[in-house]
PDB file of N, CA and C in Angstrom:
ATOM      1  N   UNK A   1      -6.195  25.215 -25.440  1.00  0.00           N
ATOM      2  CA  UNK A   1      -4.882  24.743 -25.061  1.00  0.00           C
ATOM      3  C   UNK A   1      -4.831  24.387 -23.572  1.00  0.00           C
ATOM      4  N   UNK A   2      -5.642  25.046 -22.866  1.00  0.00           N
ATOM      5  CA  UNK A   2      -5.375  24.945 -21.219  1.00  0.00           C
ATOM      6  C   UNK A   2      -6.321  23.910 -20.652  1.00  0.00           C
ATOM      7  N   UNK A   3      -7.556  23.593 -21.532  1.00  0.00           N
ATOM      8  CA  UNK A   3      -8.244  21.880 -21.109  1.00  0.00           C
ATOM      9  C   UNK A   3      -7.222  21.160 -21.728  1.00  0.00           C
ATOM     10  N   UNK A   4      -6.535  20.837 -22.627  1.00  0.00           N
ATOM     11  CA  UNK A   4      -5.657  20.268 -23.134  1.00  0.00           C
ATOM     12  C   UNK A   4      -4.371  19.686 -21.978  1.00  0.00           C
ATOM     13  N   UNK A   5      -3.886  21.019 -21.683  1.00  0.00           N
ATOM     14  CA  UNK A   5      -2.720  20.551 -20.643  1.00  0.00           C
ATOM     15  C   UNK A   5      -3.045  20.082 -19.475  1.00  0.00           C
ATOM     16  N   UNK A   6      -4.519  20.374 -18.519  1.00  0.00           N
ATOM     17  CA  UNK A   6      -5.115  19.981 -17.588  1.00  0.00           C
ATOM     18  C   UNK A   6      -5.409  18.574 -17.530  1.00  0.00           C
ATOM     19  N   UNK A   7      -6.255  18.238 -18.713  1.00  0.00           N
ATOM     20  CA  UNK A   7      -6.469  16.478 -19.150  1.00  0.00           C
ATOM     21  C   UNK A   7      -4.793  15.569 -19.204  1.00  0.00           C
ATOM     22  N   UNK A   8      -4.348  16.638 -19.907  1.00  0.00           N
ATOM     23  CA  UNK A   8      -2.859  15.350 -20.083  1.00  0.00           C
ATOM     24  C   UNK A   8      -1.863  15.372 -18.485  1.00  0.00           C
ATOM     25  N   UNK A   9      -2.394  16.675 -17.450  1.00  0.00           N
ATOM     26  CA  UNK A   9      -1.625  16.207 -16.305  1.00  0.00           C
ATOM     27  C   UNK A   9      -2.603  15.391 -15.639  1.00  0.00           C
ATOM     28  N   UNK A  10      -3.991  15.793 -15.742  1.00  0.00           N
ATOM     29  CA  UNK A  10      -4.603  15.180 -14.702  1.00  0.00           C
ATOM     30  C   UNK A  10      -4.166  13.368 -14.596  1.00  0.00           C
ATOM     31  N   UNK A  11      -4.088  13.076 -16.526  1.00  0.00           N
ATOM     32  CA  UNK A  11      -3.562  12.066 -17.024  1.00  0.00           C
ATOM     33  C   UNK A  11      -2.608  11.372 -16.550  1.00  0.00           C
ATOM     34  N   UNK A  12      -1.681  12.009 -16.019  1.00  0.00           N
ATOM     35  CA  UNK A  12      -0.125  11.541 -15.278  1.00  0.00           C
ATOM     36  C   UNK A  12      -0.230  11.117 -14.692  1.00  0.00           C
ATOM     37  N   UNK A  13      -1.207  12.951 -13.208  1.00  0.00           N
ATOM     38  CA  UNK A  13      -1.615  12.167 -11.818  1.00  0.00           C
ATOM     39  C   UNK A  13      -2.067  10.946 -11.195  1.00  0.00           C
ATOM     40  N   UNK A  14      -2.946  10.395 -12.495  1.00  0.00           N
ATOM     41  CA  UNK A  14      -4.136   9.339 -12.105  1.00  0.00           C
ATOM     42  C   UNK A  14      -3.096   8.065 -12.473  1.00  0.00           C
ATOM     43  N   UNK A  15      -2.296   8.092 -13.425  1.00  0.00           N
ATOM     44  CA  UNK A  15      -1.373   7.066 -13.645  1.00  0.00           C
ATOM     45  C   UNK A  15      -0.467   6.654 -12.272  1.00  0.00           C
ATOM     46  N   UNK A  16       0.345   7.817 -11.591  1.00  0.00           N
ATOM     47  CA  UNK A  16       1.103   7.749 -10.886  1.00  0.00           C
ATOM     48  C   UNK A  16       0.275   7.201  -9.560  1.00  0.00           C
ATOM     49  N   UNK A  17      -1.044   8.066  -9.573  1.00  0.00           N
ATOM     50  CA  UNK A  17      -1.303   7.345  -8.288  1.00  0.00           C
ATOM     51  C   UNK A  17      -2.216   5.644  -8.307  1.00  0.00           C
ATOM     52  N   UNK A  18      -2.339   5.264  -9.716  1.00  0.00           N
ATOM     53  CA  UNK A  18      -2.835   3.948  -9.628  1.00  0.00           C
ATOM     54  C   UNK A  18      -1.498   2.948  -9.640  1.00  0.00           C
ATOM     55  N   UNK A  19      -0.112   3.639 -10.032  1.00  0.00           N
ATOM     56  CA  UNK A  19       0.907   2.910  -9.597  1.00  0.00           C
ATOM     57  C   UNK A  19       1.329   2.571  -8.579  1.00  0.00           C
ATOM     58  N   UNK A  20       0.848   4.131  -7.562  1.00  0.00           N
ATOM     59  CA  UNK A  20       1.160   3.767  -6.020  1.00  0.00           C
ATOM     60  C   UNK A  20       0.419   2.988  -5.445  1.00  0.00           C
ATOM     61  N   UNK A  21      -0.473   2.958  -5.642  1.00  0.00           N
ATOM     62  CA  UNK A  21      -1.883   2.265  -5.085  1.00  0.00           C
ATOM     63  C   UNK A  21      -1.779   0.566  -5.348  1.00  0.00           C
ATOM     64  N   UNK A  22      -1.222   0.373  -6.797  1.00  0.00           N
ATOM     65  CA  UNK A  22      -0.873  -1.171  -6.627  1.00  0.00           C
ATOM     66  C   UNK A  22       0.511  -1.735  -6.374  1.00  0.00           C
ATOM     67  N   UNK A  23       1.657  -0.704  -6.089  1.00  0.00           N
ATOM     68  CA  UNK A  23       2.567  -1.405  -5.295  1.00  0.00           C
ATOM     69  C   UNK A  23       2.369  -1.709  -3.834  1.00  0.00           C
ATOM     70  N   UNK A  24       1.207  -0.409  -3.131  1.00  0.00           N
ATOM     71  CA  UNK A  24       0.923  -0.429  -1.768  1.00  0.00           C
ATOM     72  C   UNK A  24       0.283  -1.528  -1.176  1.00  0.00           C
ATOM     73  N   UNK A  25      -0.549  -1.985  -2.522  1.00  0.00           N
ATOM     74  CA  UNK A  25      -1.577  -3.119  -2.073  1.00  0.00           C
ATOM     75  C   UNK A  25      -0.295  -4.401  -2.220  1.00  0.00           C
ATOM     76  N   UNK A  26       0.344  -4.409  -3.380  1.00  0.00           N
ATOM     77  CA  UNK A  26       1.002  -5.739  -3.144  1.00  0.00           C
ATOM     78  C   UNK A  26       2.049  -5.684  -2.158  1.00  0.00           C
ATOM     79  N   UNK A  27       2.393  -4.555  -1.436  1.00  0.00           N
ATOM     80  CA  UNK A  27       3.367  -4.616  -0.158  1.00  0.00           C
ATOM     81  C   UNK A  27       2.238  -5.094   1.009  1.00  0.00           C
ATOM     82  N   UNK A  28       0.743  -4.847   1.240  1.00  0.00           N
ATOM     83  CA  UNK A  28       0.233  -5.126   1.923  1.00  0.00           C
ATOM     84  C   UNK A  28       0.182  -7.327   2.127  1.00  0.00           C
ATOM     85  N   UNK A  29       0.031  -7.406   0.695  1.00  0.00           N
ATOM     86  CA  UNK A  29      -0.509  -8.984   0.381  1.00  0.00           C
ATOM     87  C   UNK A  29       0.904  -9.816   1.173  1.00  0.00           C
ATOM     88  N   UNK A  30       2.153  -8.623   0.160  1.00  0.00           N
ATOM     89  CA  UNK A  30       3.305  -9.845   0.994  1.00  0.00           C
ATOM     90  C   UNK A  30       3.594  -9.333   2.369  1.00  0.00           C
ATOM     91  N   UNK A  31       3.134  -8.912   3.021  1.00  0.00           N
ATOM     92  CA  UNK A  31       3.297  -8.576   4.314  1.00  0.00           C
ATOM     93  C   UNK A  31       2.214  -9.749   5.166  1.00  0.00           C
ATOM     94  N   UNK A  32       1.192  -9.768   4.463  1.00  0.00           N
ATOM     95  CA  UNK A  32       0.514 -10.907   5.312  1.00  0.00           C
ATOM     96  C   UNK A  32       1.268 -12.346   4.991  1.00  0.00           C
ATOM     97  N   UNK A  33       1.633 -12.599   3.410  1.00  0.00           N
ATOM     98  CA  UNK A  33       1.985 -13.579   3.751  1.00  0.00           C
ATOM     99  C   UNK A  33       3.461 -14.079   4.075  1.00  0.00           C
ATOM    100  N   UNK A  34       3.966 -13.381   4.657  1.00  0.00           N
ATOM    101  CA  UNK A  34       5.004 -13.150   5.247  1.00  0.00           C
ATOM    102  C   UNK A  34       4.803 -13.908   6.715  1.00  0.00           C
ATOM    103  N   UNK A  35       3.763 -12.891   7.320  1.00  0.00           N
ATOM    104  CA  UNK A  35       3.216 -13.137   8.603  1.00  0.00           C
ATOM    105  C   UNK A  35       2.669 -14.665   8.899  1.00  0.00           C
ATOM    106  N   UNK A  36       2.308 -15.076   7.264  1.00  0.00           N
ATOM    107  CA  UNK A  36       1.537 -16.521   7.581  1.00  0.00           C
ATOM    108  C   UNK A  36       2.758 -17.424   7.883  1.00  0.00           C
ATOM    109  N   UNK A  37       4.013 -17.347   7.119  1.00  0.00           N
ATOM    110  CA  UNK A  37       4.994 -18.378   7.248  1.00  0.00           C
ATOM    111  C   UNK A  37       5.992 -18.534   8.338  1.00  0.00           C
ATOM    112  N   UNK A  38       6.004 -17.007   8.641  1.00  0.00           N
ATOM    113  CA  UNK A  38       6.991 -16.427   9.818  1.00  0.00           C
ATOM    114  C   UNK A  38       7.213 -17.680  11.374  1.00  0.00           C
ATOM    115  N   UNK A  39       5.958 -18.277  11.683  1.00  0.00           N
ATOM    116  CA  UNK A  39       6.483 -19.501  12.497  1.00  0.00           C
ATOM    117  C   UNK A  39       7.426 -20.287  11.567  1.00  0.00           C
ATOM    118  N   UNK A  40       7.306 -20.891  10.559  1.00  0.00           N
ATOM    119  CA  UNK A  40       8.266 -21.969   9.826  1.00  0.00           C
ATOM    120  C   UNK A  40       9.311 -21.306  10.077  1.00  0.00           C
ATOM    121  N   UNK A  41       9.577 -20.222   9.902  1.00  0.00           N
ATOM    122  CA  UNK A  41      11.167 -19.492   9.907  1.00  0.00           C
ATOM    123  C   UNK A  41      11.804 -19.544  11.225  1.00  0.00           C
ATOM    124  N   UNK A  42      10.743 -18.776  11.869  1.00  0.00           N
ATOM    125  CA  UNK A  42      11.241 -18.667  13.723  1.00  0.00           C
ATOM    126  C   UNK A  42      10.380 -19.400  14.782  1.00  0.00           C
ATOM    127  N   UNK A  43      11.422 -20.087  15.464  1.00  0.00           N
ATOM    128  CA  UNK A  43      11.116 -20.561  16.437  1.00  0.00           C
ATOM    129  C   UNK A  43      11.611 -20.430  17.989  1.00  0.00           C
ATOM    130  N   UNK A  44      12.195 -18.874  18.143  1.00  0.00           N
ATOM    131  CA  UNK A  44      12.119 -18.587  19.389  1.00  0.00           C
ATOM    132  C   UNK A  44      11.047 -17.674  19.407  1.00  0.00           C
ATOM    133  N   UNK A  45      10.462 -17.488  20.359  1.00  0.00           N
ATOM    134  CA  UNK A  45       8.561 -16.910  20.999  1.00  0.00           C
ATOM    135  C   UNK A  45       8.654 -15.721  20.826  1.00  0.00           C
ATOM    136  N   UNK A  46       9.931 -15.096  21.321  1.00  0.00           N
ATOM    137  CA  UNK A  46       9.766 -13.396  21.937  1.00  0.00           C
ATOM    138  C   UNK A  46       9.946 -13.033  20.574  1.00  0.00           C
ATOM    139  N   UNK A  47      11.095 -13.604  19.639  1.00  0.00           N
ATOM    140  CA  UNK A  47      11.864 -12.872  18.485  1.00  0.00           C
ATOM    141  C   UNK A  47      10.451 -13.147  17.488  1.00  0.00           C
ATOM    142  N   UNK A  48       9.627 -14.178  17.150  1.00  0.00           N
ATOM    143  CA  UNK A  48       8.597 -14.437  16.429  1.00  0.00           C
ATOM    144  C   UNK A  48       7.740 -13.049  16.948  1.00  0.00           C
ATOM    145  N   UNK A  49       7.313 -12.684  18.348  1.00  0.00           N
ATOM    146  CA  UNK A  49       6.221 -12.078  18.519  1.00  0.00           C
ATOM    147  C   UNK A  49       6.923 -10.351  18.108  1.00  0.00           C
ATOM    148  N   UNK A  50       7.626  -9.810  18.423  1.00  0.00           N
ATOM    149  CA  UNK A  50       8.345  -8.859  17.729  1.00  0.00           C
ATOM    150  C   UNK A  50       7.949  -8.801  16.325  1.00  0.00           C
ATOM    151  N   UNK A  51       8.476  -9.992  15.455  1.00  0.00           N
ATOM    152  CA  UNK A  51       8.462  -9.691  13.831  1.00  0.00           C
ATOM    153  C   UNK A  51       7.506  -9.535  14.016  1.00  0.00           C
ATOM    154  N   UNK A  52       6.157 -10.092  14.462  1.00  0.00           N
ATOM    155  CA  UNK A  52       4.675 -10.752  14.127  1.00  0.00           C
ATOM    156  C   UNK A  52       4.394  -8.501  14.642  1.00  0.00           C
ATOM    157  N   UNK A  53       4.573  -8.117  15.557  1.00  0.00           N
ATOM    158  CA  UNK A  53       4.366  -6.486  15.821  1.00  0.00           C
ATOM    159  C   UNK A  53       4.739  -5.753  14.970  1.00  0.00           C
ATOM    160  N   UNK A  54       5.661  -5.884  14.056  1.00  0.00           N
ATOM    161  CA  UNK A  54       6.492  -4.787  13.292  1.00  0.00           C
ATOM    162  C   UNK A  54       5.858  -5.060  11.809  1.00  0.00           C
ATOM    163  N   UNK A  55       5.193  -6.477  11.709  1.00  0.00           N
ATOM    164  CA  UNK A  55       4.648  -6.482  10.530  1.00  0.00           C
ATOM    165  C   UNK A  55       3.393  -6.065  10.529  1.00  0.00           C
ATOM    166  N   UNK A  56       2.946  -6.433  11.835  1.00  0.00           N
ATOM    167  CA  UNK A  56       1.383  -5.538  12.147  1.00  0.00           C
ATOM    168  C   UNK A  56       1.363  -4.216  11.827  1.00  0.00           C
ATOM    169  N   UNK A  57       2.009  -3.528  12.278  1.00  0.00           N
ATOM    170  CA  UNK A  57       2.347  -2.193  12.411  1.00  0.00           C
ATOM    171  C   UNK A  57       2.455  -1.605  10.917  1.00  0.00           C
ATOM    172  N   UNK A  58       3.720  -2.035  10.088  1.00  0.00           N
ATOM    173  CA  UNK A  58       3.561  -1.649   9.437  1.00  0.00           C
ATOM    174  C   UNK A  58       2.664  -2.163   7.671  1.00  0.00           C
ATOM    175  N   UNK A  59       1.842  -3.039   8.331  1.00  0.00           N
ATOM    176  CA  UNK A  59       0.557  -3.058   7.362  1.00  0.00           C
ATOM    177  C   UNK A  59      -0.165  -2.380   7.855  1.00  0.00           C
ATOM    178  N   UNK A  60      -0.535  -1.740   9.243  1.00  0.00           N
ATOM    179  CA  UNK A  60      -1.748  -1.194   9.083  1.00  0.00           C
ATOM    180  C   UNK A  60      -1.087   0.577   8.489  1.00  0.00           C
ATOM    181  N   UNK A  61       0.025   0.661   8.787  1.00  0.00           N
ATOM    182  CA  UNK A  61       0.174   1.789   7.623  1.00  0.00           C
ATOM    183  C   UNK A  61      -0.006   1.830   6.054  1.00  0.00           C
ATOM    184  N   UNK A  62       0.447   0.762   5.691  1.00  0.00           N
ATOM    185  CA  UNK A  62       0.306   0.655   4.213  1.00  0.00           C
ATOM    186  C   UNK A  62      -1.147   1.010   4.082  1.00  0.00           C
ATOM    187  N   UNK A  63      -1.771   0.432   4.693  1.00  0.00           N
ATOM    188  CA  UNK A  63      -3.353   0.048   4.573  1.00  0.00           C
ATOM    189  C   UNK A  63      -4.038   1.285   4.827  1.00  0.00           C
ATOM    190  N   UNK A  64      -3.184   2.250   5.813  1.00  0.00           N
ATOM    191  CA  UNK A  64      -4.060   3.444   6.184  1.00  0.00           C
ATOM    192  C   UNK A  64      -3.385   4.232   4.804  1.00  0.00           C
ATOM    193  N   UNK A  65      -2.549   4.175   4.087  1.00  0.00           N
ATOM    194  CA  UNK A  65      -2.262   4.888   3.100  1.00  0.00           C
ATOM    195  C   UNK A  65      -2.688   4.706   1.316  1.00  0.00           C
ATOM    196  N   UNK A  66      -3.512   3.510   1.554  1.00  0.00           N
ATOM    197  CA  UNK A  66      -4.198   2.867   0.489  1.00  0.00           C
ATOM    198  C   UNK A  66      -5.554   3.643   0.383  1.00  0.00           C
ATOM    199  N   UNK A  67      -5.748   3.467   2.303  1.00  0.00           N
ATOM    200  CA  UNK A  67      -7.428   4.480   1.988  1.00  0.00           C
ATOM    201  C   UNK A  67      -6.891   5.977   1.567  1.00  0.00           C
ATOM    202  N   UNK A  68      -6.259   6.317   1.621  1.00  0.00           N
ATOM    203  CA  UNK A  68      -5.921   7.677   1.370  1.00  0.00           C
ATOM    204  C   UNK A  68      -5.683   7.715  -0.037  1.00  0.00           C
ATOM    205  N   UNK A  69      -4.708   7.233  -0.555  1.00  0.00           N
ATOM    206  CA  UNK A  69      -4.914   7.073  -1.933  1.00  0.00           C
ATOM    207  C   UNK A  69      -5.817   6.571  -2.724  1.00  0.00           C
ATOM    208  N   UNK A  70      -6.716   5.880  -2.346  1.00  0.00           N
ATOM    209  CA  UNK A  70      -8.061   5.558  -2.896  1.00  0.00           C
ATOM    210  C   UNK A  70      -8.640   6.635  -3.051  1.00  0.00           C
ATOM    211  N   UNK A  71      -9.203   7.451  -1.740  1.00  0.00           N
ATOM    212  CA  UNK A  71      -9.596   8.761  -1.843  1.00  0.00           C
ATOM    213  C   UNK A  71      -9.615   9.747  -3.080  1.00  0.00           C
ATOM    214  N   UNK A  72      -7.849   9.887  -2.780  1.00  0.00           N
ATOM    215  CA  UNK A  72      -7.252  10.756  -3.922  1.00  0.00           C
ATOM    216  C   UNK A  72      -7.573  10.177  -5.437  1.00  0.00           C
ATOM    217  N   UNK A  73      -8.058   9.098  -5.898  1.00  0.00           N
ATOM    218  CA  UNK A  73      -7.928   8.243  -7.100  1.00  0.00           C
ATOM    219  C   UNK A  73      -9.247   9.007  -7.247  1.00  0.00           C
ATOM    220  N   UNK A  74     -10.301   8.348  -6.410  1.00  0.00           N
ATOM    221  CA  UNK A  74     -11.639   8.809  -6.318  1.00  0.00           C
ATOM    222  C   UNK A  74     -12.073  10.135  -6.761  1.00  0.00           C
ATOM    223  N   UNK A  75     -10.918  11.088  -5.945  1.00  0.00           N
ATOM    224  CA  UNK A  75     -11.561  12.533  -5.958  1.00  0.00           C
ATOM    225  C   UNK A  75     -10.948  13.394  -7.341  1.00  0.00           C
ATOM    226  N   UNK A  76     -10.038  12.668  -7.863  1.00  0.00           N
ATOM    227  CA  UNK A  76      -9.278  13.251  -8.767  1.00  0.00           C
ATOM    228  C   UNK A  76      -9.950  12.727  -9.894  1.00  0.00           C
ATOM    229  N   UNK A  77     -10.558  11.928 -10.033  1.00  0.00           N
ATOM    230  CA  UNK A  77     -11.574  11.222 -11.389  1.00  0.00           C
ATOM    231  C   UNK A  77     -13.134  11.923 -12.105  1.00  0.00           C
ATOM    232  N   UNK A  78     -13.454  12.222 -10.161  1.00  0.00           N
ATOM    233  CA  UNK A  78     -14.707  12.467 -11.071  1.00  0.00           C
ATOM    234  C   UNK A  78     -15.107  13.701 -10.038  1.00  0.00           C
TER     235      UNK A  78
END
């Protein structure tokens, strides 16, 4: 009974975190291409270079939290 309940959470875990893992990545994708269009949108310098920092910023979090959850995908599998 107790490999039983272990397999069906481990089951959950690995679900939940391959869910996080591909919303994180597709917040990463539209964050770049966000960044690609962001001149067409703005065309004052300072207010462009701001967005262009805050989107930096927070992709390289997403991104540092992808390796982490990769990790966890990794270590929880095998």
């Amino acid at each position: 009974m107790v490999p039983y309940i272990m397999n069906h959470l481990n089951g959950r875990i690995n679900v939940q975190l391959f869910l996080g893992y591909d919303i994180g990545k597709g917040l990463a994708t539209g964050i770049d291409d966000v960044g690609k269009f962001l001149p067409q949108m703005i065309e004052h310098q300072k207010i462009l270079t701001r967005f262009r920092n805050v989107l930096e910023e927070q992709r390289l979090v997403v991104v540092k939290e992808l390796g982490t959850s990769y990790f966890k995908l990794f270590y929880l599998r095998y």
